[in-house]
C-alpha atoms as a PDB file:
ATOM      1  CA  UNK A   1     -18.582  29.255  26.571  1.00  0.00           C
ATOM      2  CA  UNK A   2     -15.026  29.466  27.844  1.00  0.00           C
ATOM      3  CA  UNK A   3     -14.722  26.547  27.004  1.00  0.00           C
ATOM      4  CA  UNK A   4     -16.308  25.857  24.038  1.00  0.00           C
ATOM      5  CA  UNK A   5     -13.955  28.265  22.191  1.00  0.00           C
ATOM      6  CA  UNK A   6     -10.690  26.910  23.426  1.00  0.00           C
ATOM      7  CA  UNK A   7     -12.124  23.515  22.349  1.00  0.00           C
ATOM      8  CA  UNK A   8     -12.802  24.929  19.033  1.00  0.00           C
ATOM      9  CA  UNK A   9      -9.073  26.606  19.228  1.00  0.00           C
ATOM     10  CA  UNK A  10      -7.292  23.010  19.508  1.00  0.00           C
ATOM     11  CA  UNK A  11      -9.235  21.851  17.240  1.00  0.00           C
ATOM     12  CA  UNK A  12      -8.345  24.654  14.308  1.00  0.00           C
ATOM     13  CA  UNK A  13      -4.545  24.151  15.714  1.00  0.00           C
ATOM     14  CA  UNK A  14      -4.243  21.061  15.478  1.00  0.00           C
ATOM     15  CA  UNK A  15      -5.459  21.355  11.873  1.00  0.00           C
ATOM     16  CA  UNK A  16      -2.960  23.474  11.094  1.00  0.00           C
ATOM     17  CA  UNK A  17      -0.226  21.352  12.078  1.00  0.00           C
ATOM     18  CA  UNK A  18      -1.653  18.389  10.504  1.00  0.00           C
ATOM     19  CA  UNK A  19      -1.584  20.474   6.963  1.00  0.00           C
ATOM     20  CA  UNK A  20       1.914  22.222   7.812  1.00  0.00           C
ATOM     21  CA  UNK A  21       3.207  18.564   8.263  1.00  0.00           C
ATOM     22  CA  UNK A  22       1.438  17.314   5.164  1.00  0.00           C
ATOM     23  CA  UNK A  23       3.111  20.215   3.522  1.00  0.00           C
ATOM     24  CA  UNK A  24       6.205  18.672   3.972  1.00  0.00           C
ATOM     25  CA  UNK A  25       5.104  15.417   3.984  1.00  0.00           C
ATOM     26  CA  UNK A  26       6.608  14.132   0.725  1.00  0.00           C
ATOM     27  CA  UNK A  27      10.284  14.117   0.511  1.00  0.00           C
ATOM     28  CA  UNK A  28      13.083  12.262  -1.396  1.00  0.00           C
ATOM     29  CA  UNK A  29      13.618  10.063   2.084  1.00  0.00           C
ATOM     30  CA  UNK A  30       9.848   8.451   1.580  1.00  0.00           C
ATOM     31  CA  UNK A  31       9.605   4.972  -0.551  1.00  0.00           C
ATOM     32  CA  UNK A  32      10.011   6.051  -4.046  1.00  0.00           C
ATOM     33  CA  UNK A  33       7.647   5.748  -7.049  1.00  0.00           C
ATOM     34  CA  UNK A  34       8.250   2.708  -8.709  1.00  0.00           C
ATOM     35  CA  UNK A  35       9.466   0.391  -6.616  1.00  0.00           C
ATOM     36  CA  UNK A  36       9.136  -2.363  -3.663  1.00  0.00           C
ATOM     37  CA  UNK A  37       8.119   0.065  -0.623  1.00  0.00           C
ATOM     38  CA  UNK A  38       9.371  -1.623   3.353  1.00  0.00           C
ATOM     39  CA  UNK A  39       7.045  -4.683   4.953  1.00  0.00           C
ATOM     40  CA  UNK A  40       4.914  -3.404   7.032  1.00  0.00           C
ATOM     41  CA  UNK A  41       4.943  -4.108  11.235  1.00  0.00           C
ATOM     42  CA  UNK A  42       2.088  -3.890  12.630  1.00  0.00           C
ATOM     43  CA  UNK A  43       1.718  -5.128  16.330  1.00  0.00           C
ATOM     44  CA  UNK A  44      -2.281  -5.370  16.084  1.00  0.00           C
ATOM     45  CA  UNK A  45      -5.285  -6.230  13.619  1.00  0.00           C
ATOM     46  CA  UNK A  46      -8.663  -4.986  13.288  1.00  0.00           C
ATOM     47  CA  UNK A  47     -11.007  -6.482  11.131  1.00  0.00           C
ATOM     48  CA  UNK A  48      -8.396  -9.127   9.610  1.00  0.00           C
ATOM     49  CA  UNK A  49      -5.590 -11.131  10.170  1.00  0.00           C
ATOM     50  CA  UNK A  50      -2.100 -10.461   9.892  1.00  0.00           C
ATOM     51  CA  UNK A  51      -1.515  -9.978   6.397  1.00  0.00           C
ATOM     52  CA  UNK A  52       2.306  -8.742   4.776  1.00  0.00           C
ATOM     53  CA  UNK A  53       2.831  -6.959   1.446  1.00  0.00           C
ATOM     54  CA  UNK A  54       4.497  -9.911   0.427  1.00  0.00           C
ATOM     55  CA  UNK A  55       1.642 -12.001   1.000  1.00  0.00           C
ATOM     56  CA  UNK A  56      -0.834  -9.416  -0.678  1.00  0.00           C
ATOM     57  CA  UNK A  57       0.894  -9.387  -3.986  1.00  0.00           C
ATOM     58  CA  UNK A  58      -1.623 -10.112  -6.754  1.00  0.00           C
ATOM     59  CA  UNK A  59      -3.904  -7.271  -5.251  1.00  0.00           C
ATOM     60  CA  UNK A  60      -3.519  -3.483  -5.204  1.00  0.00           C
ATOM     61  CA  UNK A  61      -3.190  -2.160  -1.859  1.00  0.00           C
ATOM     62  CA  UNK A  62      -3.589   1.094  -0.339  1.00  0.00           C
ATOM     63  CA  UNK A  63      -1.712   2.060   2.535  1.00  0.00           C
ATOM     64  CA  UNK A  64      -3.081   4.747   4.649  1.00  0.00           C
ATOM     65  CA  UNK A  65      -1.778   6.587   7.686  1.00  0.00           C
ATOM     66  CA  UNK A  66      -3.880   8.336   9.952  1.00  0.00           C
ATOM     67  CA  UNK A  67      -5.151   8.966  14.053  1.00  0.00           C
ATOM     68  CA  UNK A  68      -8.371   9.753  16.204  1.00  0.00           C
ATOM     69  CA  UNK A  69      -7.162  12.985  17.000  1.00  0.00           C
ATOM     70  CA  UNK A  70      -6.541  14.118  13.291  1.00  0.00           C
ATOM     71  CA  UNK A  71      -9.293  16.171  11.846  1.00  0.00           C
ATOM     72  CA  UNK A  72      -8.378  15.765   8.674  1.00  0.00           C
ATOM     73  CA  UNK A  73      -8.001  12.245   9.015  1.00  0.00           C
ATOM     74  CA  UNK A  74     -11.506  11.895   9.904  1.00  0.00           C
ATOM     75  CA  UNK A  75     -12.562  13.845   6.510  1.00  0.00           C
ATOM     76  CA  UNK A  76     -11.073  11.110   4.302  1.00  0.00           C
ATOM     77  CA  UNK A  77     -12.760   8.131   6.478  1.00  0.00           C
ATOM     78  CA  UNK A  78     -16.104   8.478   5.079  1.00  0.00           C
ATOM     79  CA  UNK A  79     -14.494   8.591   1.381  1.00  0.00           C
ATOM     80  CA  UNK A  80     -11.978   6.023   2.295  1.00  0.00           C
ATOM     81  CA  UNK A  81     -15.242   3.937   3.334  1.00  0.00           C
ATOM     82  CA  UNK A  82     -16.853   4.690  -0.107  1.00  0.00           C
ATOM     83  CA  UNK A  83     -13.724   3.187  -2.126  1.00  0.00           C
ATOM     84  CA  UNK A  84     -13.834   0.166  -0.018  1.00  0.00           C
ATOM     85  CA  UNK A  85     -17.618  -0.473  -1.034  1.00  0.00           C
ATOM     86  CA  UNK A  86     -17.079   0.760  -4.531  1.00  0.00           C
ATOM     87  CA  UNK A  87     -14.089  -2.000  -5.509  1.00  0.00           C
ATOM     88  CA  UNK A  88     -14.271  -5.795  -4.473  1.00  0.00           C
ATOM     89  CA  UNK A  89     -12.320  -7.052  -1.567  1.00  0.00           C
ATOM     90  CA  UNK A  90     -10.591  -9.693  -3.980  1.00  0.00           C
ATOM     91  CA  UNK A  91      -8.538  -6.747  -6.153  1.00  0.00           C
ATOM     92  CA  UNK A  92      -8.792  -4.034  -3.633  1.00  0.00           C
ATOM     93  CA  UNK A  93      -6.934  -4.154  -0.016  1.00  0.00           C
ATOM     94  CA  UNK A  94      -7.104  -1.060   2.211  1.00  0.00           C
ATOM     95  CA  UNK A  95      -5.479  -0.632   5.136  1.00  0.00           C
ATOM     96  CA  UNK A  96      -5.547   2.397   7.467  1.00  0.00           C
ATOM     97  CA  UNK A  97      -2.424   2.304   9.547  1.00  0.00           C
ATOM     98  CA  UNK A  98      -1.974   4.347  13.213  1.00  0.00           C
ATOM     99  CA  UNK A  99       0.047   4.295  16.084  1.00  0.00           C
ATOM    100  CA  UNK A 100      -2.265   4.882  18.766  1.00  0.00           C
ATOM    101  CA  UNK A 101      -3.684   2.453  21.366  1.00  0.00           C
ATOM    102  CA  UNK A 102      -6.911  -0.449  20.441  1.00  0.00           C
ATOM    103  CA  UNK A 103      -8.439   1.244  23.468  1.00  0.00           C
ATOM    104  CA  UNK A 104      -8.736   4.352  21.869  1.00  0.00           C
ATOM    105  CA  UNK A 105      -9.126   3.330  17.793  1.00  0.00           C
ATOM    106  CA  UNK A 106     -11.519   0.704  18.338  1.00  0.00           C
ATOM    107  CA  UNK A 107     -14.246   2.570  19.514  1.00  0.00           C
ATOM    108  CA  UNK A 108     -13.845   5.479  17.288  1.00  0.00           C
ATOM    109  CA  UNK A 109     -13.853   3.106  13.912  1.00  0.00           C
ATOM    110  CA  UNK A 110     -17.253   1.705  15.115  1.00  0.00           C
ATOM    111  CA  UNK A 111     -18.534   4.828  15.526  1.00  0.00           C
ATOM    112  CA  UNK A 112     -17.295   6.063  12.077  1.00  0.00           C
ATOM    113  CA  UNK A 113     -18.594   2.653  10.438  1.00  0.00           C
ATOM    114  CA  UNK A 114     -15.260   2.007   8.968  1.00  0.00           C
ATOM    115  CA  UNK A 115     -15.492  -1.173   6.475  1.00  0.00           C
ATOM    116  CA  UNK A 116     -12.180  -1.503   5.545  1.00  0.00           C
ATOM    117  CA  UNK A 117      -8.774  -2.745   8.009  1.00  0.00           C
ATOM    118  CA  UNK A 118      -7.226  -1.233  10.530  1.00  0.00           C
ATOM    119  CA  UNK A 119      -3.655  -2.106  11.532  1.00  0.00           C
ATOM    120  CA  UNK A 120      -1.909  -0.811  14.813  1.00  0.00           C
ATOM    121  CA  UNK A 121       1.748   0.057  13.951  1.00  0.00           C
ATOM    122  CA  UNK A 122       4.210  -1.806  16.192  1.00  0.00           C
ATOM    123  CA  UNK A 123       5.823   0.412  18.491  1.00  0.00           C
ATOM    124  CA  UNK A 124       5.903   3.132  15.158  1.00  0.00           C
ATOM    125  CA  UNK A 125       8.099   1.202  13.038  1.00  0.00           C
ATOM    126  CA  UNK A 126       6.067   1.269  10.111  1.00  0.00           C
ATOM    127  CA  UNK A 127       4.921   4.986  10.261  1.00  0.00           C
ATOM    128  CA  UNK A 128       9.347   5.231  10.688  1.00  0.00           C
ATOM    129  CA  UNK A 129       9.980   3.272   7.721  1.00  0.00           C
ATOM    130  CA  UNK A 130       8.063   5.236   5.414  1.00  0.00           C
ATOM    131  CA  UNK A 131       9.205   8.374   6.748  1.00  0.00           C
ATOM    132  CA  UNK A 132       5.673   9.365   7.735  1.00  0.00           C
ATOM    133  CA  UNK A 133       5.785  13.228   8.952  1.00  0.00           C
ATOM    134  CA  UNK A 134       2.363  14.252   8.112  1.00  0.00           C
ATOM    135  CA  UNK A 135      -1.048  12.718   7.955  1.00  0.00           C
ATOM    136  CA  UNK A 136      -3.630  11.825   6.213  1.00  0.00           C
ATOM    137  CA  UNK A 137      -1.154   9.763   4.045  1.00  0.00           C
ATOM    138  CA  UNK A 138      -1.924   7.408   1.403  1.00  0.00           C
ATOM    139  CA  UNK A 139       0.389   4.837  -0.660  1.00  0.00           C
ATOM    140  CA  UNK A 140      -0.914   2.796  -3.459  1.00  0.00           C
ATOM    141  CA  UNK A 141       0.765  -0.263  -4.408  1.00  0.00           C
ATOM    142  CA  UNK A 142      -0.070  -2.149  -7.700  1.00  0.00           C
ATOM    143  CA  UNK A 143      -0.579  -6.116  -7.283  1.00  0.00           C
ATOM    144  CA  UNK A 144       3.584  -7.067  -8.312  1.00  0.00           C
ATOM    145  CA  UNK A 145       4.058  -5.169  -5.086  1.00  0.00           C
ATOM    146  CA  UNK A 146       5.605  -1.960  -6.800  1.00  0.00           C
ATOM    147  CA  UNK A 147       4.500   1.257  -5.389  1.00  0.00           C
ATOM    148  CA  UNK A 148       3.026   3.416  -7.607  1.00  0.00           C
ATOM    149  CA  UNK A 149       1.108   6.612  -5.812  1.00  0.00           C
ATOM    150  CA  UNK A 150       1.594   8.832  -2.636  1.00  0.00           C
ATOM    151  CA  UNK A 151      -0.316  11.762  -1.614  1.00  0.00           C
ATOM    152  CA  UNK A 152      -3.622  13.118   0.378  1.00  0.00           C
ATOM    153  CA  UNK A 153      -5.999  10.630   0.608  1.00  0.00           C
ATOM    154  CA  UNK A 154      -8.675  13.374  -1.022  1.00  0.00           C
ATOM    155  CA  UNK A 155      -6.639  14.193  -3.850  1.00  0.00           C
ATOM    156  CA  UNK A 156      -7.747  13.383  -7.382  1.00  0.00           C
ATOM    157  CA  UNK A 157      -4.884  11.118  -8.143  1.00  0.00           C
ATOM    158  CA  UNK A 158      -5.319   8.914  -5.366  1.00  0.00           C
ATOM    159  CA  UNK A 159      -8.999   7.078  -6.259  1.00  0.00           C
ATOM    160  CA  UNK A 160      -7.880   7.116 -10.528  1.00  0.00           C
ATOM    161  CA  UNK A 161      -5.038   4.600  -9.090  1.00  0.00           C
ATOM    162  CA  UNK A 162      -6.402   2.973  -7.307  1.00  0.00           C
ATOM    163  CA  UNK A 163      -8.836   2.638  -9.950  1.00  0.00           C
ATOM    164  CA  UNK A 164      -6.284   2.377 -12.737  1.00  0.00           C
ATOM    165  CA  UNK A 165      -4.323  -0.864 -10.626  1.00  0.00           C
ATOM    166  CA  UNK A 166      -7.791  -2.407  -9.392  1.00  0.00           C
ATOM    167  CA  UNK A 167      -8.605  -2.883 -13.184  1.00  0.00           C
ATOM    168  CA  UNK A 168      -4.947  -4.690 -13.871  1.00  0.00           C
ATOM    169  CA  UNK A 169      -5.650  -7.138 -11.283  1.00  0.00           C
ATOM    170  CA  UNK A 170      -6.895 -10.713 -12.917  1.00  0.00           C
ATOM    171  CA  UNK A 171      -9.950 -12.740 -11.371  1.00  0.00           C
ATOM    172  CA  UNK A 172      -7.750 -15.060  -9.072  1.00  0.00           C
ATOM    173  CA  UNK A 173      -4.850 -13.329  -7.421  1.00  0.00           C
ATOM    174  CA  UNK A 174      -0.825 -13.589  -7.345  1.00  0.00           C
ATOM    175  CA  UNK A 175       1.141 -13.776  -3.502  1.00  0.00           C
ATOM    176  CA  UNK A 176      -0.700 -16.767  -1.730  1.00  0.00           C
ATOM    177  CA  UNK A 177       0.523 -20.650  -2.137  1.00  0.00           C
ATOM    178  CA  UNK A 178      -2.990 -20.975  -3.459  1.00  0.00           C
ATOM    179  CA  UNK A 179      -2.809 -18.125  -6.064  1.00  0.00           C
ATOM    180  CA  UNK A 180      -1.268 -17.759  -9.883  1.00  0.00           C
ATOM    181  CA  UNK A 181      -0.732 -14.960 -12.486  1.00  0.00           C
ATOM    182  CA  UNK A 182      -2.968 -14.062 -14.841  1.00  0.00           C
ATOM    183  CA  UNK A 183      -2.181 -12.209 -17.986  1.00  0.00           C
ATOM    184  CA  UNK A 184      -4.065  -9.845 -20.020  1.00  0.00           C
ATOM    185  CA  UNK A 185      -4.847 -11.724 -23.694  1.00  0.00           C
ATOM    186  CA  UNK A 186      -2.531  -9.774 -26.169  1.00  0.00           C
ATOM    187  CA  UNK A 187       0.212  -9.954 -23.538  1.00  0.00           C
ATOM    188  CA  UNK A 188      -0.636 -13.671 -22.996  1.00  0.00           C
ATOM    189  CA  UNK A 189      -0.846 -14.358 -26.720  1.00  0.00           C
ATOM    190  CA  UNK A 190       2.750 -12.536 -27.189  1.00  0.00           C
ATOM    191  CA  UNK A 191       4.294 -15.102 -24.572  1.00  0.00           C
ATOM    192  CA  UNK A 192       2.703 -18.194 -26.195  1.00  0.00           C
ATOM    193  CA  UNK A 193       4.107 -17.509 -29.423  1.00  0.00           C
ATOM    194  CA  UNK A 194       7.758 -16.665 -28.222  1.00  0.00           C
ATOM    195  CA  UNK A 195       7.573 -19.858 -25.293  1.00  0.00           C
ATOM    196  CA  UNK A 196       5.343 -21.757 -27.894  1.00  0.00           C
ATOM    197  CA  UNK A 197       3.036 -23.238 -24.935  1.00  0.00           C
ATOM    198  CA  UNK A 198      -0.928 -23.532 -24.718  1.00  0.00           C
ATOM    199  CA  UNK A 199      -2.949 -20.787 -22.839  1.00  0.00           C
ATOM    200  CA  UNK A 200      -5.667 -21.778 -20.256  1.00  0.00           C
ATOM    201  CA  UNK A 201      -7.935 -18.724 -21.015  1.00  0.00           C
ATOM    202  CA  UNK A 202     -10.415 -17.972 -18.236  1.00  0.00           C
ATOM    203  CA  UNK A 203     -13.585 -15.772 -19.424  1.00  0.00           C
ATOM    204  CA  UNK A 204     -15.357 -13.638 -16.708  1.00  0.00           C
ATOM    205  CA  UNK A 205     -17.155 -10.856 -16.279  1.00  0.00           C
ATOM    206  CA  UNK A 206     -17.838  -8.478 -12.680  1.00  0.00           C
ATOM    207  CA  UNK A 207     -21.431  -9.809 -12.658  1.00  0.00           C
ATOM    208  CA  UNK A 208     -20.066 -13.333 -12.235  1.00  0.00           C
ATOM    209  CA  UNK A 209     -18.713 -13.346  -9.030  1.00  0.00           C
ATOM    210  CA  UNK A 210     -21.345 -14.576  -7.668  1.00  0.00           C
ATOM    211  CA  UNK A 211     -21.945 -17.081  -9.857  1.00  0.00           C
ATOM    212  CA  UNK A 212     -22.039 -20.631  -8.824  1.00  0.00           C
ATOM    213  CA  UNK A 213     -19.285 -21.539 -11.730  1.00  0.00           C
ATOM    214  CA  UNK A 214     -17.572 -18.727 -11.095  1.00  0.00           C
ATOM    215  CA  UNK A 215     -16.559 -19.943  -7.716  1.00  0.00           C
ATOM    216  CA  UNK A 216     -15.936 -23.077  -9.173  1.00  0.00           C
ATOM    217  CA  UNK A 217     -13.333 -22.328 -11.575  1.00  0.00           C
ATOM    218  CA  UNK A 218     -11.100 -20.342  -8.327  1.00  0.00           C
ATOM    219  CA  UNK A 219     -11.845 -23.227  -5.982  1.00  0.00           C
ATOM    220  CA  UNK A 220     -10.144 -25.287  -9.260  1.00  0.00           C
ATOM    221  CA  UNK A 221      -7.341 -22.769  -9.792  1.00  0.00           C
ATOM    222  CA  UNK A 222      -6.645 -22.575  -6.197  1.00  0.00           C
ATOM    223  CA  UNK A 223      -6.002 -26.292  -6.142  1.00  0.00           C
ATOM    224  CA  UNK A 224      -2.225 -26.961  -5.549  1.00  0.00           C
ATOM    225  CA  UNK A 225      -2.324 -30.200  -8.140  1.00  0.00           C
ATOM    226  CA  UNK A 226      -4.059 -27.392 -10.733  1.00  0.00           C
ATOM    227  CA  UNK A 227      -1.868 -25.141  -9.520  1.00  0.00           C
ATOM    228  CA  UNK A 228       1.247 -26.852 -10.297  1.00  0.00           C
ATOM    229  CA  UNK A 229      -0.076 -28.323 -13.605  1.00  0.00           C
ATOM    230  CA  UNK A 230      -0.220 -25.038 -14.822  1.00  0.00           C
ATOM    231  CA  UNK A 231       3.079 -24.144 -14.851  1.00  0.00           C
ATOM    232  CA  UNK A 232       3.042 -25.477 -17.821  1.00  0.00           C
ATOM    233  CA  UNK A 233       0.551 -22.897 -19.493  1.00  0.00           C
ATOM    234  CA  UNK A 234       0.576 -19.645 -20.289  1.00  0.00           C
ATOM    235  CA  UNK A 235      -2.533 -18.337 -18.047  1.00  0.00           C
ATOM    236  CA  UNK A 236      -4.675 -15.331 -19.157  1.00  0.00           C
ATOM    237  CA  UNK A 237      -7.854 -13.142 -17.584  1.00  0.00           C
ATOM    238  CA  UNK A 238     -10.514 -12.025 -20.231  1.00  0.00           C
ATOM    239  CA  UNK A 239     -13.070  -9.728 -18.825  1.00  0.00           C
ATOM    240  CA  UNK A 240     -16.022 -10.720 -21.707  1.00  0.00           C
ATOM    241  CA  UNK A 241     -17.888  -7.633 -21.236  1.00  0.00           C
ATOM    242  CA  UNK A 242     -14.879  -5.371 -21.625  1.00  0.00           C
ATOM    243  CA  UNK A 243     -13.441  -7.238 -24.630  1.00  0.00           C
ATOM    244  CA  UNK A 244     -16.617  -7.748 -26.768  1.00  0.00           C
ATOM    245  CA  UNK A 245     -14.390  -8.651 -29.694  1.00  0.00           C
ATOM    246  CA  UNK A 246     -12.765 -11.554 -27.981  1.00  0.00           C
ATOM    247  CA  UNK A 247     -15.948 -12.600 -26.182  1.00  0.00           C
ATOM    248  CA  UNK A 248     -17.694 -12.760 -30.088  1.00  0.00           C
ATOM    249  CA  UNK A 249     -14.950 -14.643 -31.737  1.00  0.00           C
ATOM    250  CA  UNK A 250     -15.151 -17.516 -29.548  1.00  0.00           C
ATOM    251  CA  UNK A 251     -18.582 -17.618 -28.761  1.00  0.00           C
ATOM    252  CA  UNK A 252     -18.315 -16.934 -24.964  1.00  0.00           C
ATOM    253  CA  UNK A 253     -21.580 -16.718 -23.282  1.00  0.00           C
ATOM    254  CA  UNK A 254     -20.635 -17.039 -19.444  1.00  0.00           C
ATOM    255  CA  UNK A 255     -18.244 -17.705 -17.479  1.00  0.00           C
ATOM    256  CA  UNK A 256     -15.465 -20.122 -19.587  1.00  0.00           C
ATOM    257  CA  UNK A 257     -12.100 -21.522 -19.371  1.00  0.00           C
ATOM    258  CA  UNK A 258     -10.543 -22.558 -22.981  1.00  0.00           C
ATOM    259  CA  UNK A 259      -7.300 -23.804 -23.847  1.00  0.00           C
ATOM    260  CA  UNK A 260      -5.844 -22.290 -26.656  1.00  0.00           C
ATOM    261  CA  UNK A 261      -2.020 -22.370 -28.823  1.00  0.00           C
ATOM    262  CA  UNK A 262      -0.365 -20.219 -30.234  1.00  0.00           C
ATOM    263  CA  UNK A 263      -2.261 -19.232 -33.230  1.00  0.00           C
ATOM    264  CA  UNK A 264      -5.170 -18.755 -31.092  1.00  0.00           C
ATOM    265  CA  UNK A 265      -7.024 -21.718 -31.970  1.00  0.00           C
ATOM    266  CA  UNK A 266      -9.163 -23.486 -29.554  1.00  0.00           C
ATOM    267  CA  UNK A 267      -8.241 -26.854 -28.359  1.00  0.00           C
ATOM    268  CA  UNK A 268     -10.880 -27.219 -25.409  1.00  0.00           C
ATOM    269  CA  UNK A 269     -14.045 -25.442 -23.872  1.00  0.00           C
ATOM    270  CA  UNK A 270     -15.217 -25.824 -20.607  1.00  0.00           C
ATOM    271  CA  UNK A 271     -18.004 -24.014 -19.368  1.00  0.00           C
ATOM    272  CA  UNK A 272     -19.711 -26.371 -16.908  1.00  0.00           C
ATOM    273  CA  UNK A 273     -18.988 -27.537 -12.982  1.00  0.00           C
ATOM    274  CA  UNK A 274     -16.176 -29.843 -12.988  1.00  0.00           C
ATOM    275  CA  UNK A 275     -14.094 -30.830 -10.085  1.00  0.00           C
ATOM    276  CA  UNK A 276      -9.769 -30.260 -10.421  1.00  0.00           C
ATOM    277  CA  UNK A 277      -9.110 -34.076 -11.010  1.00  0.00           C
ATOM    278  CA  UNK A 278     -11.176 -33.803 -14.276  1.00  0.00           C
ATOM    279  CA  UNK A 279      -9.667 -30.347 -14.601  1.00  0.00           C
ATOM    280  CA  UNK A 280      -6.579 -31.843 -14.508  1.00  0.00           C
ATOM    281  CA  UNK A 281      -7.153 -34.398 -17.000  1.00  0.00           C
ATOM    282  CA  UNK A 282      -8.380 -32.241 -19.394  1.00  0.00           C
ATOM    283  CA  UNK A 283      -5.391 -30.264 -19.118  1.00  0.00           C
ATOM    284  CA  UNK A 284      -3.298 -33.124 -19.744  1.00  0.00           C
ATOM    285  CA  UNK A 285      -4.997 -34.479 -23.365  1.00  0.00           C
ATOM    286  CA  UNK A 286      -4.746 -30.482 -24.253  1.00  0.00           C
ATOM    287  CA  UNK A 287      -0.767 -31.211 -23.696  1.00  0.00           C
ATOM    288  CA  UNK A 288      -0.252 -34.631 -24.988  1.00  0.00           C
ATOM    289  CA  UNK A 289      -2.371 -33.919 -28.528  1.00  0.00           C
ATOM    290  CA  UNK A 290       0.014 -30.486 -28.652  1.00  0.00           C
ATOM    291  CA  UNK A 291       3.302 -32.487 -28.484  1.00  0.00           C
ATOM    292  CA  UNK A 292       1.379 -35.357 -30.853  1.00  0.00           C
ATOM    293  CA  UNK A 293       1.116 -32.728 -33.426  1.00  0.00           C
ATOM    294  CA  UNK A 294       4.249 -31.436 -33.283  1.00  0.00           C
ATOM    295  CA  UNK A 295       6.336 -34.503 -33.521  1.00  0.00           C
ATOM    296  CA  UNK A 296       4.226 -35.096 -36.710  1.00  0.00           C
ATOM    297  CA  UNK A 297       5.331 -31.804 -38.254  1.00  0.00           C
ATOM    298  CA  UNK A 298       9.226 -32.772 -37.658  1.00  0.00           C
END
């Protein structure tokens, strides 16, 4: 019995000091709000491989510091593990950061079911850089790699980010050689009218992820011929059931790709399996009929 309550003693103490640091935890010497926060260092991955901020640009990322022997730590796992479920793995990296030993996290992350990565600081740099003094600890960073939220893991404000920069993040993703940018459409429309280029307009919807074309138009965009052709275009991300409007005015009914000027009038539709060479092509009659038409209106 003895025993049992000075257990129960740590345990309420060591509570305490994890709330007296987190207390203090945010202080002018921490990244700041609105801009590039360090790399990371980690010495060890669990569940991935070694991934950089850098690299992970085009996807919002949490950040979130933690240990075994943190009781309230272990509070936010199983909501931590219901955000990871709740937004796809595509817009949505989480990674829970400590600086304890893979002997002792590895075993206690199985037994807590955690779904999303866990990264083993390297020799506490990371937890150093971001002037870490209390845990839990959470960072969100939006997908240009700006940080834009720190705070308690359970707070309100942490999930309606990460919510708020899942939803700006397009259907293929910025940061990897394979990647590109997509816009939203009034923002997209904006910059083809001021560069005077054609959009490539790519029509989606959450549902369609698991679509067979779906995954056909990334494979195509994450071609490196595609990829370089479109430098040339002004490339923008429609979700068709969250802009009805758009969806309606050009007739969308699944998962499309259009080409478009700047007047928003549409030069091609594709909404069938093609491979990038014919991708590619079609891209290229978009461009040549463009400057066709406008050496006719010198």
């Amino acid at each position: 019995m003895r025993n049992k309550n000075l257990v129960i003693g740590l345990m309420g103490i060591i509570s305490v000091i994890c709330v007296l640091f987190w207390a203090t935890a945010e202080d002018e010497s921490q990244p700041a709000i609105g801009k590039q926060p360090p790399e990371i260092k980690i010495a060890q991955w669990i569940g991935s491989e070694p991934l950089t901020l850098k690299q992970l640009q085009g996807k919002a990322v949490v950040l979130e510091f933690w240990a075994t022997w943190c009781p309230p730590c272990r509070k936010s796992i199983p909501h931590l593990i219901e955000l990871r479920k709740k937004y796809p793995e595509d817009k949505l990296v989480m990674i829970g950061i400590t600086s304890e030993s893979l002997s002792k996290v590895e075993p206690f992350i199985k037994q807590m079911g955690v779904n999303y990565i866990i990264a083993l600081d390297d020799k506490g740099q990371t937890s150093t850089s971001y002037q870490i003094k209390g845990i839990p600890h959470a960072f969100v960073i939006d997908s240009k790699g700006i940080l834009k939220w720190k705070g308690h893991p359970m707070e309100k404000g942490f999930e309606e980010n990460i919510e708020k920069y899942v939803k700006e993040v397009g259907p293929q993703n910025k940061g990897k050689e394979t990647s590109l940018e997509w816009l939203k459409y009034n923002e997209g429309v904006e910059n083809l009218k001021n560069d005077k280029k054609l959009g490539v307009v790519w029509f989606y919807s959450e549902k369609d992820r698991k679509e067979s074309l779906y995954k056909d138009f990334k494979k195509i965009f994450e071609d490196k011929r595609v990829k370089e052709e479109c430098k040339k275009f002004i490339l923008i991300a429609v979700d068709r059931e969250k802009e009805v409007e758009l969806t309606q005015k050009f007739s969308i009914e699944g998962v499309t790709v259009l080409i478009i000027d700047g007047e928003q009038k549409e030069r091609k539709k594709i909404s069938k399996e093609i491979n990038p060479k014919e991708f590619l092509s079609i891209l290229n009659e978009a461009l040549k009929e463009a400057e066709q038409e406008s050496g006719s209106n010198k």
